[in-house]
Protein backbone atom coordinates (compact mmCIF):
# COMPACT_ATOMS: atom_id res chain seq x y z
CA UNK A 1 80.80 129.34 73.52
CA UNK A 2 82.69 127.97 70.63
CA UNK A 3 85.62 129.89 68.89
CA UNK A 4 85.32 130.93 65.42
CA UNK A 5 87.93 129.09 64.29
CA UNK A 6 86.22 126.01 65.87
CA UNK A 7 82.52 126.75 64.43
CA UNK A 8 84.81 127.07 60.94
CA UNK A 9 86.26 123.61 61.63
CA UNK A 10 82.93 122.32 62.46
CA UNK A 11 80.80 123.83 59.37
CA UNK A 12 83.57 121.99 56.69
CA UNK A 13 83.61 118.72 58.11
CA UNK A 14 79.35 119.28 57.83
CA UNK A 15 80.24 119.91 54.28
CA UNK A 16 82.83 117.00 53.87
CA UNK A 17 80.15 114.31 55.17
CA UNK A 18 77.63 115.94 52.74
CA UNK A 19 75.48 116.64 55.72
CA UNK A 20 75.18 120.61 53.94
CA UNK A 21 74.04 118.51 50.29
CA UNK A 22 71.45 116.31 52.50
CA UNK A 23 69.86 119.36 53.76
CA UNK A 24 70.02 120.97 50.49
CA UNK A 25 68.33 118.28 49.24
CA UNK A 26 65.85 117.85 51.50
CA UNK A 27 64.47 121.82 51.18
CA UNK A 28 64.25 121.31 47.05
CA UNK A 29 62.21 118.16 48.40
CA UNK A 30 58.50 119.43 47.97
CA UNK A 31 57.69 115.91 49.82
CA UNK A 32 58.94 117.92 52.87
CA UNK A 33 58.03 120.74 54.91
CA UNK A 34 61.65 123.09 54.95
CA UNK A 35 59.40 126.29 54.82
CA UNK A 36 61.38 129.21 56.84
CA UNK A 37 60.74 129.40 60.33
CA UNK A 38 61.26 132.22 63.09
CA UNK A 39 64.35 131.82 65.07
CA UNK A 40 64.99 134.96 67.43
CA UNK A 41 68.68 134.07 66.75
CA UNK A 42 67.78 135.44 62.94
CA UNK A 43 68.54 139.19 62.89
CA UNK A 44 69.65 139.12 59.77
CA UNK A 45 67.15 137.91 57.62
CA UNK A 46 63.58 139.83 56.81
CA UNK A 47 60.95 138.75 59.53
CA UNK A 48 63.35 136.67 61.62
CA UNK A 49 62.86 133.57 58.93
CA UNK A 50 65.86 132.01 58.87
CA UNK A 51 66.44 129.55 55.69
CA UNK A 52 66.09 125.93 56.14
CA UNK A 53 69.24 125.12 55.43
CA UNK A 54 71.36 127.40 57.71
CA UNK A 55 68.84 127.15 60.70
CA UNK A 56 70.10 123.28 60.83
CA UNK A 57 73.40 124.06 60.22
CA UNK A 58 73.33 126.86 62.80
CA UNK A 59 72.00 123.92 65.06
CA UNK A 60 74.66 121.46 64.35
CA UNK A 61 77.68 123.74 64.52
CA UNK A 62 76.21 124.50 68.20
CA UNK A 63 75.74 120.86 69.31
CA UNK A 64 78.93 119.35 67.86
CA UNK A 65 78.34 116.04 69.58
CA UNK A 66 74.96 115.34 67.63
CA UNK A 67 74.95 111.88 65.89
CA UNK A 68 74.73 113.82 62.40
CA UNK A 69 73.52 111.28 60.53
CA UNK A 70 71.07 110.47 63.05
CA UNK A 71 70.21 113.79 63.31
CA UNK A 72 69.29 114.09 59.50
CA UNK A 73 66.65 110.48 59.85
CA UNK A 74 65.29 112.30 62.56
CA UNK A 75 64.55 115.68 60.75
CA UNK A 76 63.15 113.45 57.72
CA UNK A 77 61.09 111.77 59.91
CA UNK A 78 59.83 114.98 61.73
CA UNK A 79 59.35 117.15 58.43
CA UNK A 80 57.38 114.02 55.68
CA UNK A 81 54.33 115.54 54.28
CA UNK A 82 52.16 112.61 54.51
C-alpha cells in the first residue's frame, strides 16, 4: 500500500504530463463513452458512481508503473462510440 505522501507525488506528476487534462478531455468528448460507473471502492459518491475522471486517476495512482500514455490510447480505444 502506497503512502500518502507517495499517492501525492504520484497524482502531480499525472497532472504535470497532462495525463489529468487528457482525461478531462476525453469525458467532455461526447464521441466517448466516460458515463459514471460503479466502483465498490466509491463510498463517497451517490450510488457508488465514481466520476470518470477520478476512477482513472484512482487507477493510475495505484499502478504507478503503467505506461501512462499507453494507458490513455488504450482507454480511447476501449471507450470510441462508433
Amino acid at each position: 500500500m502506497l503512502s500518502q505522501e507517495k499517492r501525492d507525488l504520484i497524482v502531480e506528476s499525472l497532472r504535470d504530463e497532462g495525463v489529468h487534462d487528457a482525461l478531462e478531455i476525453m469525458d467532455k468528448d461526447s464521441s466517448f463513452n466516460t458515463d459514471d460507473k460503479y466502483s465498490p471502492k466509491a463510498g463517497l459518491y451517490p450510488g457508488n458512481k465514481m466520476p470518470f475522471v477520478e476512477k482513472h486517476i484512482r487507477y493510475l495512482t495505484e499502478h504507478p508503473k503503467v505506461d501512462r500514455k499507453q494507458y490513455l490510447a488504450n482507454l480511447r480505444l476501449m471507450l470510441k462510440i462508433r
